[in-house]
Protein backbone atom coordinates (compact mmCIF):
# COMPACT_ATOMS: atom_id res chain seq x y z
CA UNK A 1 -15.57 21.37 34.28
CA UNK A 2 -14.65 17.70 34.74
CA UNK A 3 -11.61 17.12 37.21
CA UNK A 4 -11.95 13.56 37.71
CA UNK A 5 -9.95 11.41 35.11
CA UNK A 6 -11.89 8.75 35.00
CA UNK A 7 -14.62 10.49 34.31
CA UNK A 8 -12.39 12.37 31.39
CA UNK A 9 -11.91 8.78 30.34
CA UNK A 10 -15.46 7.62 30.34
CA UNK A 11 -16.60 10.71 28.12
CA UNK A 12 -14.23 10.27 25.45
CA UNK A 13 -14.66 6.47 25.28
CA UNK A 14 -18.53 7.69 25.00
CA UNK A 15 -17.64 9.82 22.28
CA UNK A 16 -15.53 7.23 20.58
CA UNK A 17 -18.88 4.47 20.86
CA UNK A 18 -21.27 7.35 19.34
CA UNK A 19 -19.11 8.10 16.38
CA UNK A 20 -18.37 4.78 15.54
CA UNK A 21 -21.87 3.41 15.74
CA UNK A 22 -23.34 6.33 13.78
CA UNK A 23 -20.48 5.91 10.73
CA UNK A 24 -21.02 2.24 10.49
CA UNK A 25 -25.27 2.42 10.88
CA UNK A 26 -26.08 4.90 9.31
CA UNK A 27 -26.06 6.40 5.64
CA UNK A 28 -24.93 10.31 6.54
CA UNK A 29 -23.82 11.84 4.64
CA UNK A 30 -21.69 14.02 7.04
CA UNK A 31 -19.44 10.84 7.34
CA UNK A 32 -18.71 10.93 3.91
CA UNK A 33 -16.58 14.20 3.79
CA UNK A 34 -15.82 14.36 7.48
CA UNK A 35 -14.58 10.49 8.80
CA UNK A 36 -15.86 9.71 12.20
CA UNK A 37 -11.74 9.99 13.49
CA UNK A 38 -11.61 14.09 12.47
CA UNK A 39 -15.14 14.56 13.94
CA UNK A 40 -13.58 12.65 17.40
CA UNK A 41 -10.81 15.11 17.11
CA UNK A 42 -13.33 18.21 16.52
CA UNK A 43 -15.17 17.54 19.40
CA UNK A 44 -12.68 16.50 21.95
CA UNK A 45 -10.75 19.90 20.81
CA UNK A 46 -14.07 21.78 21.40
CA UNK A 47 -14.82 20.49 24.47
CA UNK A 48 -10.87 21.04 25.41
CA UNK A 49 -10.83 24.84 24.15
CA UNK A 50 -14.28 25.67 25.82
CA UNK A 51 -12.92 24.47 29.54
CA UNK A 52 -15.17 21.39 29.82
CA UNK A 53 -11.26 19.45 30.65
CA UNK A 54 -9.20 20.19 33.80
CA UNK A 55 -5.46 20.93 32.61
CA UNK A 56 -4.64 19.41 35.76
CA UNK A 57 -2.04 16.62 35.36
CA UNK A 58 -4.14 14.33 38.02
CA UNK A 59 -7.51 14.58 35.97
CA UNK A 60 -5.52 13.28 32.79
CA UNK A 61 -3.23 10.71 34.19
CA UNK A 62 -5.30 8.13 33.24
CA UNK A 63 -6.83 8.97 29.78
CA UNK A 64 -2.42 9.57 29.39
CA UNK A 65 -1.60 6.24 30.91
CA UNK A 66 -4.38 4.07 28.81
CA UNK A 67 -2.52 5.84 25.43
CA UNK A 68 0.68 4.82 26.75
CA UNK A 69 -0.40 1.02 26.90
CA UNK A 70 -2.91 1.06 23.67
CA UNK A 71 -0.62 2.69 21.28
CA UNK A 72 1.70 0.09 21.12
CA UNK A 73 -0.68 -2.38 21.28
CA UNK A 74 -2.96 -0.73 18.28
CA UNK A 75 0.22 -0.92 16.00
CA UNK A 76 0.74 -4.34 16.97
CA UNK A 77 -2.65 -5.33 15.73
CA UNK A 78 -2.46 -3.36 12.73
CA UNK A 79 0.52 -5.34 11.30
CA UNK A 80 -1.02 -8.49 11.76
CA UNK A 81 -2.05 -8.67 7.95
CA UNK A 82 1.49 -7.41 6.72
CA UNK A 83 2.76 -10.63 5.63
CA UNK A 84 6.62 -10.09 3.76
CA UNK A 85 6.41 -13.27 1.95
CA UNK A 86 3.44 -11.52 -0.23
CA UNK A 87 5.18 -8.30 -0.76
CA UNK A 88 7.89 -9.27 -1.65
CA UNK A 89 5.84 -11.39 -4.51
CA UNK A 90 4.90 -8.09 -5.99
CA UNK A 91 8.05 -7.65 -7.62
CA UNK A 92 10.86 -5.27 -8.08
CA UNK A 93 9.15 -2.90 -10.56
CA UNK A 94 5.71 -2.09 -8.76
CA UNK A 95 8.05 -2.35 -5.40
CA UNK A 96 10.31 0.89 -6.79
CA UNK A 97 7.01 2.87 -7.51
CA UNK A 98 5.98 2.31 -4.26
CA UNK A 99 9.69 3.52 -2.98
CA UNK A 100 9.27 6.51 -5.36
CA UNK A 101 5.84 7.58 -4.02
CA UNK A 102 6.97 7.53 -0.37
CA UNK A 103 10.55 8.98 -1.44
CA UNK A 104 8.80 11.75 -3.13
CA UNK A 105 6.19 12.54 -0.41
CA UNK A 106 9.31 13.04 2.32
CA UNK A 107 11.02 15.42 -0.50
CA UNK A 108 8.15 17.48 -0.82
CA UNK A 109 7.65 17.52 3.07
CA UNK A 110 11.60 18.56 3.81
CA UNK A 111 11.22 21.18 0.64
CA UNK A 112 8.29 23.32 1.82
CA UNK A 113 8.78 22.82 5.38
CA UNK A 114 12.39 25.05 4.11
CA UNK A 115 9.80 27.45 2.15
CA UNK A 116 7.52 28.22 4.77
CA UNK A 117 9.97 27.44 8.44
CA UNK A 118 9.99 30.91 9.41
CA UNK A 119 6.39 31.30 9.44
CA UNK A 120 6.06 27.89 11.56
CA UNK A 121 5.54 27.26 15.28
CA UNK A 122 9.26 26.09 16.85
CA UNK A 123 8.11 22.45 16.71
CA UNK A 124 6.16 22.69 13.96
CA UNK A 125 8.90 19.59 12.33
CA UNK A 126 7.29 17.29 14.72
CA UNK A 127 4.36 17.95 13.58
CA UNK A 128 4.99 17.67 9.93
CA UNK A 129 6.92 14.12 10.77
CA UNK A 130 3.63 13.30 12.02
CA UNK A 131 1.49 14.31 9.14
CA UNK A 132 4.21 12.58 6.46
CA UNK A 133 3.57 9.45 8.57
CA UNK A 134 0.16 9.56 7.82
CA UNK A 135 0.73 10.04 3.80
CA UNK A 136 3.46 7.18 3.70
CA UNK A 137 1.40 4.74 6.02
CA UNK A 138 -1.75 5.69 7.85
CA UNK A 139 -3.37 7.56 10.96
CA UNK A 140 -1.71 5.30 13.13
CA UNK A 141 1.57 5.98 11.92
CA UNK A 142 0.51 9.39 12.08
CA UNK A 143 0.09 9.47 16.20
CA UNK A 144 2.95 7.11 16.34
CA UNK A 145 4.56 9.68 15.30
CA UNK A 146 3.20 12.48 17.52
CA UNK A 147 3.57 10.71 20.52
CA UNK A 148 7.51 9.62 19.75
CA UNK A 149 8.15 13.29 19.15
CA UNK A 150 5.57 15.18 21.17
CA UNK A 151 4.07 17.21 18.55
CA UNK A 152 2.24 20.16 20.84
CA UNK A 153 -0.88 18.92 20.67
CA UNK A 154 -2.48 22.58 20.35
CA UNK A 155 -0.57 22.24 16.76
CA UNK A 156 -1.37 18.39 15.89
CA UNK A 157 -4.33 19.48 14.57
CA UNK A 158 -3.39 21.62 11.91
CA UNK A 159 -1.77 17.78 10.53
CA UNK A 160 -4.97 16.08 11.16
CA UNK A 161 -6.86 19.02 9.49
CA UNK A 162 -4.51 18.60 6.40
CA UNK A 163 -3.90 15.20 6.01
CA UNK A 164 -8.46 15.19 5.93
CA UNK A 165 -8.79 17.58 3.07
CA UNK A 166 -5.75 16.68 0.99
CA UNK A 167 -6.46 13.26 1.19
CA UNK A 168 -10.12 13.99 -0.07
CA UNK A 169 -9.28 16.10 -2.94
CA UNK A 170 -6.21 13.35 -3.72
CA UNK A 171 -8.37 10.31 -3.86
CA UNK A 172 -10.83 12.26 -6.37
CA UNK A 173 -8.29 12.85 -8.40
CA UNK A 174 -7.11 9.12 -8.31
CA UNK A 175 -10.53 8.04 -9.69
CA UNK A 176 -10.47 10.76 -12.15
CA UNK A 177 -7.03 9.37 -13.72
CA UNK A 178 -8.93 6.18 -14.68
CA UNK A 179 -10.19 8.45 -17.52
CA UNK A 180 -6.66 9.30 -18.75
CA UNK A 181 -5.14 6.28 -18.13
CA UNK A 182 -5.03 5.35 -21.90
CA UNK A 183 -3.77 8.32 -22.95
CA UNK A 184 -1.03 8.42 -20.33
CA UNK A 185 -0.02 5.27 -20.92
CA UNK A 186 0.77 5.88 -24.64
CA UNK A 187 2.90 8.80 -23.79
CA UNK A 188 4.87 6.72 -21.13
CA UNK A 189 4.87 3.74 -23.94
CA UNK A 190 4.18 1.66 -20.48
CA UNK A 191 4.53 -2.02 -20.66
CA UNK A 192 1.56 -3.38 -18.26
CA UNK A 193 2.13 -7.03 -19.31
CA UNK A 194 3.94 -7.35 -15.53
CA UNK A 195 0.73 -6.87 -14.06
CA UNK A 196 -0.53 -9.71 -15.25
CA UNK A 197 0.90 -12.22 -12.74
CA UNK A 198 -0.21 -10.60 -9.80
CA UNK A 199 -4.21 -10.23 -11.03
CA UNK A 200 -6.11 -12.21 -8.40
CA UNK A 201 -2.80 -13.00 -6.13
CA UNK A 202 -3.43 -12.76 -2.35
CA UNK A 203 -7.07 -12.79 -2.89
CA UNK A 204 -8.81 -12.13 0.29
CA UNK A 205 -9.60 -15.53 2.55
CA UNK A 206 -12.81 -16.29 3.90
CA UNK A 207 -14.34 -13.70 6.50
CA UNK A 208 -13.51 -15.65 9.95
CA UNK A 209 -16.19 -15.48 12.57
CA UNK A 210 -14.99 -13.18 15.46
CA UNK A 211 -15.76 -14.87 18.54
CA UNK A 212 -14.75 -14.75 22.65
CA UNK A 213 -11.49 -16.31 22.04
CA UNK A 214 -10.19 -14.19 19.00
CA UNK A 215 -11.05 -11.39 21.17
CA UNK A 216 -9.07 -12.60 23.94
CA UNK A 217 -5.97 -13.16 21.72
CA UNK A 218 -6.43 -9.66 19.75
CA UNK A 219 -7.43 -7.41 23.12
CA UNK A 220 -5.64 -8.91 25.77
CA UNK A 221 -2.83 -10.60 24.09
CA UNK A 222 -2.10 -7.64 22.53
CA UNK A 223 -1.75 -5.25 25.82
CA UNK A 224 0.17 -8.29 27.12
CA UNK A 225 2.56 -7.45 24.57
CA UNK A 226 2.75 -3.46 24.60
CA UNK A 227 3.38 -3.89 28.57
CA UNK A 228 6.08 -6.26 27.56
CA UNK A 229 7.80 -3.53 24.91
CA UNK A 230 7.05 -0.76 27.11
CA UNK A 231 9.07 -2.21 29.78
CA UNK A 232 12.48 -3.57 27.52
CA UNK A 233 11.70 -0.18 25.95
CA UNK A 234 12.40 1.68 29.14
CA UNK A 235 16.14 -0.85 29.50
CA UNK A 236 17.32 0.52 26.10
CA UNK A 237 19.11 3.81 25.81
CA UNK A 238 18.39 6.88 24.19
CA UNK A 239 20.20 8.21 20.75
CA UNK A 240 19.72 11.76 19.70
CA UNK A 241 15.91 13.84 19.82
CA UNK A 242 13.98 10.85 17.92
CA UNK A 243 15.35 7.49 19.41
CA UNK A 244 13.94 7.55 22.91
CA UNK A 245 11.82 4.58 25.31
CA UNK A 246 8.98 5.11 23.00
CA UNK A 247 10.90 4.46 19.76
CA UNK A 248 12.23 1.41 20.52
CA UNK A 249 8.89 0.19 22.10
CA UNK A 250 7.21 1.18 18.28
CA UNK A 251 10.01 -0.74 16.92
CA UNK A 252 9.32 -3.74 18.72
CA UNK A 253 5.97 -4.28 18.83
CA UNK A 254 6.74 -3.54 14.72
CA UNK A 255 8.86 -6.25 14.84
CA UNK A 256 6.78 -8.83 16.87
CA UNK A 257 3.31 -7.67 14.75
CA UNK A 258 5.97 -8.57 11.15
CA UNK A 259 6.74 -12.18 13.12
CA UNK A 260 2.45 -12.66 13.89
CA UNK A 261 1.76 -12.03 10.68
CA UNK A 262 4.07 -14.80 9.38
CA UNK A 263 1.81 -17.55 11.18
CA UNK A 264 -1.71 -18.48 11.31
CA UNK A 265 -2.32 -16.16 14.55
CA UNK A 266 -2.05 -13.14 12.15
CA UNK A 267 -5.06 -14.12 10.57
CA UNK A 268 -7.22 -14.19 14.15
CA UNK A 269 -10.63 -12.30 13.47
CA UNK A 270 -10.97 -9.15 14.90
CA UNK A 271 -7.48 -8.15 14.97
CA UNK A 272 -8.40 -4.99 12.48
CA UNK A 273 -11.64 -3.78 14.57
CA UNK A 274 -10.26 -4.12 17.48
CA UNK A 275 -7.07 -1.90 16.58
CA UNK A 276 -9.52 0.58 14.69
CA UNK A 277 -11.46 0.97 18.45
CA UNK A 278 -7.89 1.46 20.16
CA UNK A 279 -7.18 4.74 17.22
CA UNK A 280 -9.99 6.82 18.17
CA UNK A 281 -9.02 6.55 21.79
CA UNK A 282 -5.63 7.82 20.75
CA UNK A 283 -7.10 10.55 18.57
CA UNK A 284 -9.45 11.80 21.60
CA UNK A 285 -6.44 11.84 24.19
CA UNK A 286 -4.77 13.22 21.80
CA UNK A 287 -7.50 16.05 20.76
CA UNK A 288 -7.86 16.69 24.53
CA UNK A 289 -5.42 18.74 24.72
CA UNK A 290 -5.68 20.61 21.93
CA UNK A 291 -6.73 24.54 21.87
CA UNK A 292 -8.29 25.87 18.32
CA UNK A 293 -7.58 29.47 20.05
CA UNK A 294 -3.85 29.11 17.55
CA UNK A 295 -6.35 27.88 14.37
CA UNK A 296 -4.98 31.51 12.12
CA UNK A 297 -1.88 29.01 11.26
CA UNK A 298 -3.91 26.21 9.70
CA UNK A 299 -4.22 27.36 6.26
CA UNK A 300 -0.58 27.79 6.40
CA UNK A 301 -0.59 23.80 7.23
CA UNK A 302 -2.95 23.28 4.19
CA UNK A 303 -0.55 25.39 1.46
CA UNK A 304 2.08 23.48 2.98
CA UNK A 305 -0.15 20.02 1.88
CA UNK A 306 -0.90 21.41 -1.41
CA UNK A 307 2.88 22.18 -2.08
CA UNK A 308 3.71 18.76 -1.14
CA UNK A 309 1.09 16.96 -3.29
CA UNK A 310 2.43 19.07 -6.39
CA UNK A 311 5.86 17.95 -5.89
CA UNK A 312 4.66 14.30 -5.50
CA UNK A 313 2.89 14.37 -8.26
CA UNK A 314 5.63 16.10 -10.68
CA UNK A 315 8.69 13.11 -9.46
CA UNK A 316 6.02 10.51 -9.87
CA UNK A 317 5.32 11.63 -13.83
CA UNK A 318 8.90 11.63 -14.44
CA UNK A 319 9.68 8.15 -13.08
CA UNK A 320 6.91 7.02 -14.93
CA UNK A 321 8.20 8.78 -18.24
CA UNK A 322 11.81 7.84 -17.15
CA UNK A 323 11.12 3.70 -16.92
CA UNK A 324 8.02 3.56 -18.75
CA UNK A 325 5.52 2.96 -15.61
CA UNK A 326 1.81 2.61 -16.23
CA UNK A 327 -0.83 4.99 -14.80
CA UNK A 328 -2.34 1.97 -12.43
CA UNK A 329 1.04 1.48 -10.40
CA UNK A 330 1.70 4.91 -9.85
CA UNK A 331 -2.13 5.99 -8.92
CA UNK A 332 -2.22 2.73 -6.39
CA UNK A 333 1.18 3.32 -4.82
CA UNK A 334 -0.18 6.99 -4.86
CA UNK A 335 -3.06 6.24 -2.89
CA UNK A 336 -1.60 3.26 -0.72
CA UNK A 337 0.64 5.87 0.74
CA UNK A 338 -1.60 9.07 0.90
CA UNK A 339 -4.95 7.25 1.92
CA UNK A 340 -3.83 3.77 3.15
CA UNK A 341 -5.63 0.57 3.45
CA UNK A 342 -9.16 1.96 3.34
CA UNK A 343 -8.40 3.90 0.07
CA UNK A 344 -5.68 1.48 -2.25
CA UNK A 345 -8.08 -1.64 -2.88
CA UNK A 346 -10.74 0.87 -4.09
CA UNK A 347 -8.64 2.73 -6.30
CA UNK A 348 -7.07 -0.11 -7.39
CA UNK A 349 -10.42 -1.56 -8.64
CA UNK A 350 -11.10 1.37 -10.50
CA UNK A 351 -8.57 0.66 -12.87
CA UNK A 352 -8.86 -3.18 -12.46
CA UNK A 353 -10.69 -5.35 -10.08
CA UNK A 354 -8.58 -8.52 -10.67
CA UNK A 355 -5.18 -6.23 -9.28
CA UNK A 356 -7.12 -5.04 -6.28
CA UNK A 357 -4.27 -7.55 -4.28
CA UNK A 358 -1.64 -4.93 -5.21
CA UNK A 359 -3.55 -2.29 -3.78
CA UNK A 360 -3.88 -3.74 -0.47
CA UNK A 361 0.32 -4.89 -0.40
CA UNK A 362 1.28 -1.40 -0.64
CA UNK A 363 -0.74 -0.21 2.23
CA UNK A 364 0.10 -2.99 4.31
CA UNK A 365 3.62 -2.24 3.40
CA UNK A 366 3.05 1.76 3.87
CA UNK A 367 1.64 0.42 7.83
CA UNK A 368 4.76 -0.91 8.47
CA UNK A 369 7.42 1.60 7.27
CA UNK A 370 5.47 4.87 7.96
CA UNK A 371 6.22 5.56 11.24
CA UNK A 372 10.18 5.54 10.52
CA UNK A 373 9.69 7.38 7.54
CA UNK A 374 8.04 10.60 9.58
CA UNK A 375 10.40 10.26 11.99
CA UNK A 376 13.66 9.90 9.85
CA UNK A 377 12.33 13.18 7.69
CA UNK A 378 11.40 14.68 11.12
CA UNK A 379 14.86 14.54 12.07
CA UNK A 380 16.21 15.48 8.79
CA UNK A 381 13.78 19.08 9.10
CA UNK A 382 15.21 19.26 12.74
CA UNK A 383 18.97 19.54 11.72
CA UNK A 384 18.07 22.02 8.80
């Protein structure tokens, strides 16, 4: 058993180097149906559940203490490319679909949360906040999320589970639409002239050369500036179960990564990788403390999932009957929510590689408004 925290700290930071060298290096093709962030959860969880962690709150002070610092710092970075002046370029139309898609996901999370809340663990609303911050921004949002609220971690997983296989089965379906988007089109009597201005916007700038002083500014400037939230956080009072020191250290680090990404330090190299290193840190604190000895409830998690993808799926068909939207907008805005920034450019290039811009505005747009989405719907399914 390992009592020493830094010790704790050194193995999952091990764990996080192994994973991430062996997804970028090599060609498994484990890592194509399991991403190197669930297998870091797996395997912390194991380890947790089998006894190889001391529960004592001395051994994980520190593995606790780095999350408290790189959370707010990972966020930070990950807003760096979210540049307002470009979204906003987008336009009102393919802005509402996007509204729709992440409207419809937090109806379908409040609806069968209702169906299924007598079946669910007490805090099992924290935990589906969590998992609808993941499906209207990203896996950041997602522990964002958790850690506002904290979700029990033995029951995080069940979101982490979910939000792995739906999104699979979702984004195969996305590419399948391409085949029906024709026919789909002619029954909505969609207008996809619109579209036309925005083919090629935004294209993506030259690949800049990360070097020592990028990293300085993106790894050191950035815990500069989730110390700095973290303590005006801690000044600023507390409203109701979701507004709390964390919140309003989320919110501005939010705020400060919207004002970066305005100026030329929003495009430092590095910014991305370095935020992606922070999340699986956060995952394997996170997974730490989880215990699959409660795993019976997870397929109830993953009928929950399924339930909400349905109901997605049904609003987003009648919009698009209702105002005449194309199949690209709504699969995109789909998948920009659902699967994020790793997902929407490659869907989007499915149906058309000159709109691949749009797809990476709406996840950009779903990394910034995610994390109040979850928790506003959290604390909607915590008064019902």
């Amino acid at each position: 058993m390992i009592t020493d925290g830094l010790l704790m700290l050194g193995v999952l930071l091990g764990l996080s180097c192994a994973l991430i060298v062996l997804e970028r290096t090599t060609g498994w093709t484990l890592f194509r149906y399991v991403p190197g962030m669930v297998l870091m959860y797996l395997l912390c969880a194991t380890l947790n559940s089998l006894g190889v962690f001391s529960h004592d709150e001395a051994t994980r002070a520190p593995i606790g203490e780095v999350k408290t610092v790189i959370l707010p710092a990972m966020i930070f970075l990950f807003l760096f490319g979210c540049d307002l002046r470009r979204i906003i370029r987008l336009g009102p139309k393919l802005l509402m679909t996007y509204v729709v898609a992440a409207a419809s996901l937090s109806i379908g999370m409040v609806v069968a949360f209702l169906l299924f809340r007598a079946a669910l663990h007490p805090d099992a609303w924290k935990v589906l906040g969590a998992l609808l911050a993941s499906w209207t921004g990203g896996s950041a949002n997602m522990v964002a999320v958790q850690d506002i609220l904290q979700a029990p971690e033995s029951i995080f997983g069940y979101a982490l589970i979910t939000d792995t296989i739906m999104y699979s089965v979702w984004l195969m379906l996305m590419f399948a639409s391409v085949a029906v988007s024709p026919a789909f089109n002619r029954w909505t009597r969609a207008d996809d002239s619109y579209l036309a201005a925005h083919a090629g916007d935004a294209e993506d700038e030259q690949a800049r050369p990360v070097t020592v002083a990028s990293l300085a500014i993106t790894l050191f400037g950035s815990i500069f500036v989730a110390t700095l939230a973290l303590w005006i956080g801690s000044l600023l009072p507390e409203i109701g179960q979701v507004v709390n020191a964390t919140t309003w250290t989320i919110l501005i680090v939010s705020v400060l990564g919207l004002i970066v990404a305005l100026t030329p330090l929003g495009r430092t190299a590095g910014a991305m990788e370095v935020a992606s290193l922070m999340l699986f840190v956060v995952i394997g604190q996170i997974a730490s403390g989880s215990d699959f000895s409660a795993i019976t409830q997870a397929p109830l998690y993953l009928l929950i999932g399924v339930i909400v993808l349905v109901i997605h799926a049904a609003i987003m068909v009648v919009y698009a009957k209702l105002t005449r939207t194309e199949l690209f907008s709504l699969a995109v805005a789909s998948t920009a929510n659902i699967g994020g920034i790793a997902s929407a450019p490659v869907v989007a290039s499915a149906f058309n590689r000159q709109l691949v811009p749009v797809g990476v505005l709406f996840a950009l747009l779903g990394s910034l408004l995610g994390t109040f989405t979850g928790l506003a719907m959290a604390q909607v399914m915590a008064w019902l």
